[in-house]
Protein backbone atom coordinates (compact mmCIF):
# COMPACT_ATOMS: atom_id res chain seq x y z
CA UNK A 1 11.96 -3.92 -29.18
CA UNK A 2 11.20 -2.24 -26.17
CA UNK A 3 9.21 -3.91 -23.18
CA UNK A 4 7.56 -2.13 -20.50
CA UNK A 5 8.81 -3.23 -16.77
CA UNK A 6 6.89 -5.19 -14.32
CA UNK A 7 6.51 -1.65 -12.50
CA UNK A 8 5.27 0.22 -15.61
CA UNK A 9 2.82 -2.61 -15.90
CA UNK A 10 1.61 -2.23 -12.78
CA UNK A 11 1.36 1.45 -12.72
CA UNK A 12 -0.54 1.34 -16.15
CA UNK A 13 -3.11 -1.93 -14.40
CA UNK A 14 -3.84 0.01 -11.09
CA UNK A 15 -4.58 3.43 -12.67
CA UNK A 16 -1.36 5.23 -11.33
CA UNK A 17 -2.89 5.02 -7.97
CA UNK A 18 -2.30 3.55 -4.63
CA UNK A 19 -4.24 0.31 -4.24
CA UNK A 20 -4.66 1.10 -0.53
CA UNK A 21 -5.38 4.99 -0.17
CA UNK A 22 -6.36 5.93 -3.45
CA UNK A 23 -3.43 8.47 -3.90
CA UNK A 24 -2.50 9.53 -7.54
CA UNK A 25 0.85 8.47 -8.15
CA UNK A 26 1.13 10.29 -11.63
CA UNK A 27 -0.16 14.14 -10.02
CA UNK A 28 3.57 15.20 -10.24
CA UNK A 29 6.89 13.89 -10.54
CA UNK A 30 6.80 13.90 -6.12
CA UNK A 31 4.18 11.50 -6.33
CA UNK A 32 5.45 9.63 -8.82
CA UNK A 33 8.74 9.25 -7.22
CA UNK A 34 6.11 8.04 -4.24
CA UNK A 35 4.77 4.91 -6.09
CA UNK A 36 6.21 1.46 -5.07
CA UNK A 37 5.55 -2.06 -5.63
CA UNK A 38 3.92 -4.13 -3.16
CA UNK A 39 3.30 -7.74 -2.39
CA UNK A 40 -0.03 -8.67 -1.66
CA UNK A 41 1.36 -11.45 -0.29
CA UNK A 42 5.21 -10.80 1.34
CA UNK A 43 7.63 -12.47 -0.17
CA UNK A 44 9.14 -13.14 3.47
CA UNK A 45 5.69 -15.43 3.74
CA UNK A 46 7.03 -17.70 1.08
CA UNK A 47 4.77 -15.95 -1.50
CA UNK A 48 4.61 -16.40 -5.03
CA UNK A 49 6.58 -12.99 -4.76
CA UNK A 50 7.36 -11.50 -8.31
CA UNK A 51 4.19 -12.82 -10.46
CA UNK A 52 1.96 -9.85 -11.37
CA UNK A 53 -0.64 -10.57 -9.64
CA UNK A 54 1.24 -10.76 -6.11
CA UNK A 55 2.47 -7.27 -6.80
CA UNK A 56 0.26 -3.77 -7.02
CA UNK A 57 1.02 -0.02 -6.93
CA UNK A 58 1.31 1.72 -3.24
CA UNK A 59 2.37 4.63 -2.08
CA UNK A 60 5.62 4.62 0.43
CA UNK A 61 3.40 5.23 3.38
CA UNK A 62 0.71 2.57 2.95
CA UNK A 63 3.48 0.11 1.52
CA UNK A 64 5.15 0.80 4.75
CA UNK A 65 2.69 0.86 7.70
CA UNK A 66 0.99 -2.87 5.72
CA UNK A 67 4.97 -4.10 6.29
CA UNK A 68 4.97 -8.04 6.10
CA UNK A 69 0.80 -8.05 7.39
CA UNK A 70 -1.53 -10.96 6.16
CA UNK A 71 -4.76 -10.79 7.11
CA UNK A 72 -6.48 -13.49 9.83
CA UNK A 73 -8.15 -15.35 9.62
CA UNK A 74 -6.22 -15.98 6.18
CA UNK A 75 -7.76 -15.25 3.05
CA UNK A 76 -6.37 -16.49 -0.65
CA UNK A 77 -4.66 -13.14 -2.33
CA UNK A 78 -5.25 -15.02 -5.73
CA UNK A 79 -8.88 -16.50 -5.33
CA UNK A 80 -10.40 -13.57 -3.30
CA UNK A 81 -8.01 -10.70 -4.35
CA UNK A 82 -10.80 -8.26 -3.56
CA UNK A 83 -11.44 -9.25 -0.13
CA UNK A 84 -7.53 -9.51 0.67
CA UNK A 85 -7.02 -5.96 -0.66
CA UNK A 86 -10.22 -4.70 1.43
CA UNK A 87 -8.39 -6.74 4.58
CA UNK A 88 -5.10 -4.68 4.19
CA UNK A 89 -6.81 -1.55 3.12
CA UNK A 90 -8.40 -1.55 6.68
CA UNK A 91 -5.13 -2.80 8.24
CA UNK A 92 -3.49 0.34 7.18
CA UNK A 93 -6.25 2.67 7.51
CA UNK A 94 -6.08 1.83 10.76
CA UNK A 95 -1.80 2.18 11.44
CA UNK A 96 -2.03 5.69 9.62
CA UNK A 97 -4.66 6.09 11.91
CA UNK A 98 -1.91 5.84 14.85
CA UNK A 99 0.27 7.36 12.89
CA UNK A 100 -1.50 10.75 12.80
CA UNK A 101 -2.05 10.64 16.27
CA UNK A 102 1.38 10.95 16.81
CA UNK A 103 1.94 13.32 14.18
CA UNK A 104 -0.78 15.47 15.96
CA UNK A 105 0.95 15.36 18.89
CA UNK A 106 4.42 16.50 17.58
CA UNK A 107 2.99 19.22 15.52
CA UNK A 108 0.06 20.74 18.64
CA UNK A 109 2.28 19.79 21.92
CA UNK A 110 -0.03 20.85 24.55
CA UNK A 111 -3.21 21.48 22.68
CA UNK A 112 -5.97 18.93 24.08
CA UNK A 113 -7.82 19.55 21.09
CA UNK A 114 -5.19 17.55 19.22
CA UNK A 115 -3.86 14.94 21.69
């Protein structure tokens, strides 16, 4: 008997896409390669770490730019798992935000349009 992973499990609950930006993780074998699990909660928080429902599917970049976040003023990732995911979903929107600043800047040096 063969059991599907935590990971599979996930990827099959949230659609194959990233929780945070919406990005379909199952386009191409790239994207799939992309897909990660994520903590609502970190672990380093003293989280219930592992159980499905502390763990979704993101994408490198948004798993990355949330890092160890928790939203303030605090809100319960298992009694208002809606509202915590719309918390870090703005969190990130707003580093990738930043981030594309700065990749503005490195890819249109000297163009105002872009700074």
């Amino acid at each position: 008997m063969h059991t599907k992973s935590k990971f599979l499990l996930i990827f099959e609950r949230d659609q194959g896409r990233c929780v945070y930006c919406g990005l379909d993780l199952k386009a191409d074998f790239d994207r799939f390669m992309m897909a990660t699990e994520d903590h609502l909660f970190p672990g380093s928080q003293g989280s219930y770490a592992r159980d499905l429902d502390n763990l979704v599917l993101a994408c490198r970049t948004c798993n990355n730019l949330k890092g160890n976040f928790v939203p303030e003023p605090p809100i319960d990732p298992r009694t208002q798992r809606r509202q915590y995911i719309t918390a870090m979903r703005a969190f990130i929107m707003g580093r990738r935000a930043e981030r594309v600043k700065e990749f503005l800047k490195v890819t249109h040096p000297g163009m105002p349009d872009y700074q």
